[in-house]
N, C-alpha and C. Protein backbone atom coordinates (compact mmCIF):
# COMPACT_ATOMS: atom_id res chain seq x y z
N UNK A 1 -3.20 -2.00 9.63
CA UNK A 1 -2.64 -0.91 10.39
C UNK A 1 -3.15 -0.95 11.83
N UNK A 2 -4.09 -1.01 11.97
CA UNK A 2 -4.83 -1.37 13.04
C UNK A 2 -4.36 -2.78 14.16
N UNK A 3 -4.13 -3.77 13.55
CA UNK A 3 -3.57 -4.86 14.30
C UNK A 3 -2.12 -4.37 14.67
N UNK A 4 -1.48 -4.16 13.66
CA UNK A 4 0.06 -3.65 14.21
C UNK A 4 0.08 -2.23 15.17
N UNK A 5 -0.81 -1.41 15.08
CA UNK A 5 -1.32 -0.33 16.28
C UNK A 5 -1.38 -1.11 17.40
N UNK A 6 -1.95 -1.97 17.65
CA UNK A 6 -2.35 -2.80 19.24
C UNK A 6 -1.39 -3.82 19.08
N UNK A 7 -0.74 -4.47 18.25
CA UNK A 7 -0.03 -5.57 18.93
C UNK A 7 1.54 -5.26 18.99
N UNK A 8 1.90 -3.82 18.31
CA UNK A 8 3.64 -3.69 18.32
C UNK A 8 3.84 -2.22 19.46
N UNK A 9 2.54 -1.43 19.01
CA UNK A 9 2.51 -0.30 20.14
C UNK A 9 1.52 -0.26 21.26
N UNK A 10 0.67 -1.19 21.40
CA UNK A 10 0.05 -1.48 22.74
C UNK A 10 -1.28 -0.16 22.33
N UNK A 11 -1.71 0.73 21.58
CA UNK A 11 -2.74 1.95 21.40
C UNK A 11 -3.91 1.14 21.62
N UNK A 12 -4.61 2.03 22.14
CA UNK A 12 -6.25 1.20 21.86
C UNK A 12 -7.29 1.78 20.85
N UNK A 13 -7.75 0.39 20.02
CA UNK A 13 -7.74 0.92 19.03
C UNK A 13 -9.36 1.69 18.81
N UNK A 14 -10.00 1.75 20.07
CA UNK A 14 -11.23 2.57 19.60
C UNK A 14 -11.03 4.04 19.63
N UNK A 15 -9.87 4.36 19.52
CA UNK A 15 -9.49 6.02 19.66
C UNK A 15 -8.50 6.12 18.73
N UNK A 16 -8.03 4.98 17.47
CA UNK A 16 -7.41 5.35 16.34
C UNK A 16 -7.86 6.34 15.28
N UNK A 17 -7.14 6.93 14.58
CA UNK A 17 -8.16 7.72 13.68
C UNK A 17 -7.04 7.92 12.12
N UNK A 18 -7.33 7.47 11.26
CA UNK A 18 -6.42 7.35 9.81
C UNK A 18 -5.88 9.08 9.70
N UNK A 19 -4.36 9.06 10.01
CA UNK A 19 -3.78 10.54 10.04
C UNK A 19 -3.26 10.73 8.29
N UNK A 20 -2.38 9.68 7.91
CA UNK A 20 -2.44 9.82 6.64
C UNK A 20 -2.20 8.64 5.69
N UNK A 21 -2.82 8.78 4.26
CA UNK A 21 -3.09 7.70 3.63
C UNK A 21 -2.54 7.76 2.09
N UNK A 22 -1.50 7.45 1.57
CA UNK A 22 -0.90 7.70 0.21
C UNK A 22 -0.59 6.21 -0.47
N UNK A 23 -0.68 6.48 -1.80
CA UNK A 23 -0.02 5.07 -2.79
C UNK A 23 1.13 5.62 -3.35
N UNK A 24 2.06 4.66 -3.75
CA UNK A 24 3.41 5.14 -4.16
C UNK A 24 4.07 4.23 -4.97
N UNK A 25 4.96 4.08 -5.72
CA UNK A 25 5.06 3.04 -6.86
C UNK A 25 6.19 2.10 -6.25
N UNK A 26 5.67 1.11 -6.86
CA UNK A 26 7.13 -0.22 -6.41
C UNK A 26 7.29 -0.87 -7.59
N UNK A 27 7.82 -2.10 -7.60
CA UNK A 27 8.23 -2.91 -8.77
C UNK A 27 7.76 -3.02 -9.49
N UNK A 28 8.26 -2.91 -10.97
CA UNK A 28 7.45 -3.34 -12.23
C UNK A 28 7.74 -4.65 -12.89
N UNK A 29 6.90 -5.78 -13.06
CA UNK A 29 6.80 -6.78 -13.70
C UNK A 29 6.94 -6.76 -15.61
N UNK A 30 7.91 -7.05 -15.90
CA UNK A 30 8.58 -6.83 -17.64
C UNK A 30 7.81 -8.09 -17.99
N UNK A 31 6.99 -8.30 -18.78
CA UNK A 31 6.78 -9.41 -19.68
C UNK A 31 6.48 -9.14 -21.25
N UNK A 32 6.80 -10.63 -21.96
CA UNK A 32 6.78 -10.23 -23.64
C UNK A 32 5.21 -11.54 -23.88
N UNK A 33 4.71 -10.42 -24.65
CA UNK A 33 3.36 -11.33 -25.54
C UNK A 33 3.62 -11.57 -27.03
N UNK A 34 2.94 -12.45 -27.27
CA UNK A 34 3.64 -12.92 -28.59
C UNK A 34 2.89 -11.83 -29.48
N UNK A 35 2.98 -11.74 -30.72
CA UNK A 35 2.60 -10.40 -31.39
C UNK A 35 2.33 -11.44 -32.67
N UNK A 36 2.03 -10.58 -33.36
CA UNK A 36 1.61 -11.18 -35.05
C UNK A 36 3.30 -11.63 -35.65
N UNK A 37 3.88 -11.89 -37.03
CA UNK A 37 4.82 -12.55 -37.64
C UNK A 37 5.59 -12.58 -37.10
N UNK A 38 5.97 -13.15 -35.45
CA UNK A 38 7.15 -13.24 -35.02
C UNK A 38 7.64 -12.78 -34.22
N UNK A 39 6.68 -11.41 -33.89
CA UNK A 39 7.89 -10.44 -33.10
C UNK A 39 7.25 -10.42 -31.44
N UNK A 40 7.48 -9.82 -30.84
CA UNK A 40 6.80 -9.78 -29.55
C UNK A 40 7.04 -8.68 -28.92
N UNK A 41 5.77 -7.96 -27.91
CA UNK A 41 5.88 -6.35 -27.13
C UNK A 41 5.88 -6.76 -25.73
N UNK A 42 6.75 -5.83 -24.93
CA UNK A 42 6.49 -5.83 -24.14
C UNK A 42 5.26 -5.22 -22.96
N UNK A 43 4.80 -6.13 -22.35
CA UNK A 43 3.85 -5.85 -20.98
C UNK A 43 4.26 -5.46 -19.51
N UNK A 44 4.46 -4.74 -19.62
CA UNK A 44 4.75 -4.03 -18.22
C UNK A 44 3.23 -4.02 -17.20
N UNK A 45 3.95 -5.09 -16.11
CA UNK A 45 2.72 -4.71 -14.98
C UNK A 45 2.93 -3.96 -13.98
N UNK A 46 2.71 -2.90 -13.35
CA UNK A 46 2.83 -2.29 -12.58
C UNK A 46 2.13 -2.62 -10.81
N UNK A 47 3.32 -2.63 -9.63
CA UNK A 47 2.47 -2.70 -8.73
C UNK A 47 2.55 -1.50 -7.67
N UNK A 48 1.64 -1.15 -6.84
CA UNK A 48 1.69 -0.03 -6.36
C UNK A 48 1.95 -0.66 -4.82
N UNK A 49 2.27 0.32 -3.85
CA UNK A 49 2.88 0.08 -2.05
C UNK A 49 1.65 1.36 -1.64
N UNK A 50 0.89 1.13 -0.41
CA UNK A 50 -0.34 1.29 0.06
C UNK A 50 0.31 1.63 1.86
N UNK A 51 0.25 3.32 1.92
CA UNK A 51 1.00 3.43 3.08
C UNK A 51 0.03 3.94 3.99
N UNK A 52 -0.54 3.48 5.28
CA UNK A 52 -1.92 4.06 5.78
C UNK A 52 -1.02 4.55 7.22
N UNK A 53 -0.95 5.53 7.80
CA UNK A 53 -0.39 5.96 8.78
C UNK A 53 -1.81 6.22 9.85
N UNK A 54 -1.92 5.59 10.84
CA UNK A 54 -2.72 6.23 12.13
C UNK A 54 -2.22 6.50 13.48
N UNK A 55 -3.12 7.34 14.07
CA UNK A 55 -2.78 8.17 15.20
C UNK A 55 -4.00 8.14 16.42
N UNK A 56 -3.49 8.19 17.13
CA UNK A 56 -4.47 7.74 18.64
C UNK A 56 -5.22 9.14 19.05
N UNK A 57 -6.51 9.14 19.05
CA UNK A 57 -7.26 10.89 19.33
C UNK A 57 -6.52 10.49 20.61
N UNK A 58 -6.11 11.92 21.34
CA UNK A 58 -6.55 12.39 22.50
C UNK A 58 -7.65 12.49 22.75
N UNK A 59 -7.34 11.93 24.22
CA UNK A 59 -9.03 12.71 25.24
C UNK A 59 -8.99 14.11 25.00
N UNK A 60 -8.11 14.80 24.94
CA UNK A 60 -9.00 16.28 25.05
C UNK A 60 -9.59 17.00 24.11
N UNK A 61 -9.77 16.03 22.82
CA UNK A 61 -10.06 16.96 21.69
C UNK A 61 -11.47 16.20 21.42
């Protein structure tokens, strides 16, 4: 978050400060494990999306 702060909006980054920070769900990976006589369950892997939003202090605060 920090590199894309200074290299797409030019901020400097010793006056960044993390405004907000949430996880949120994305794709799930379906897979089958083999099981006892034959049959097989499914494994669901789950991956999560990691959203960090920052904001530049003002000098006056």
């Amino acid at each position: 978050a920090i590199s894309n702060a200074e290299n797409n909006h030019n901020l400097d980054i010793d006056s960044l400060v993390v405004a907000e920070a949430y996880v949120g769900k994305n794709l799930v990976m379906k897979r089958f494990a083999a099981r006892a006589r034959g049959r097989a369950s499914r494994i669901e892997k789950p991956f999560s999306e990691i959203t960090i939003v920052v904001r530049e202090l003002s000098e006056a605060a």
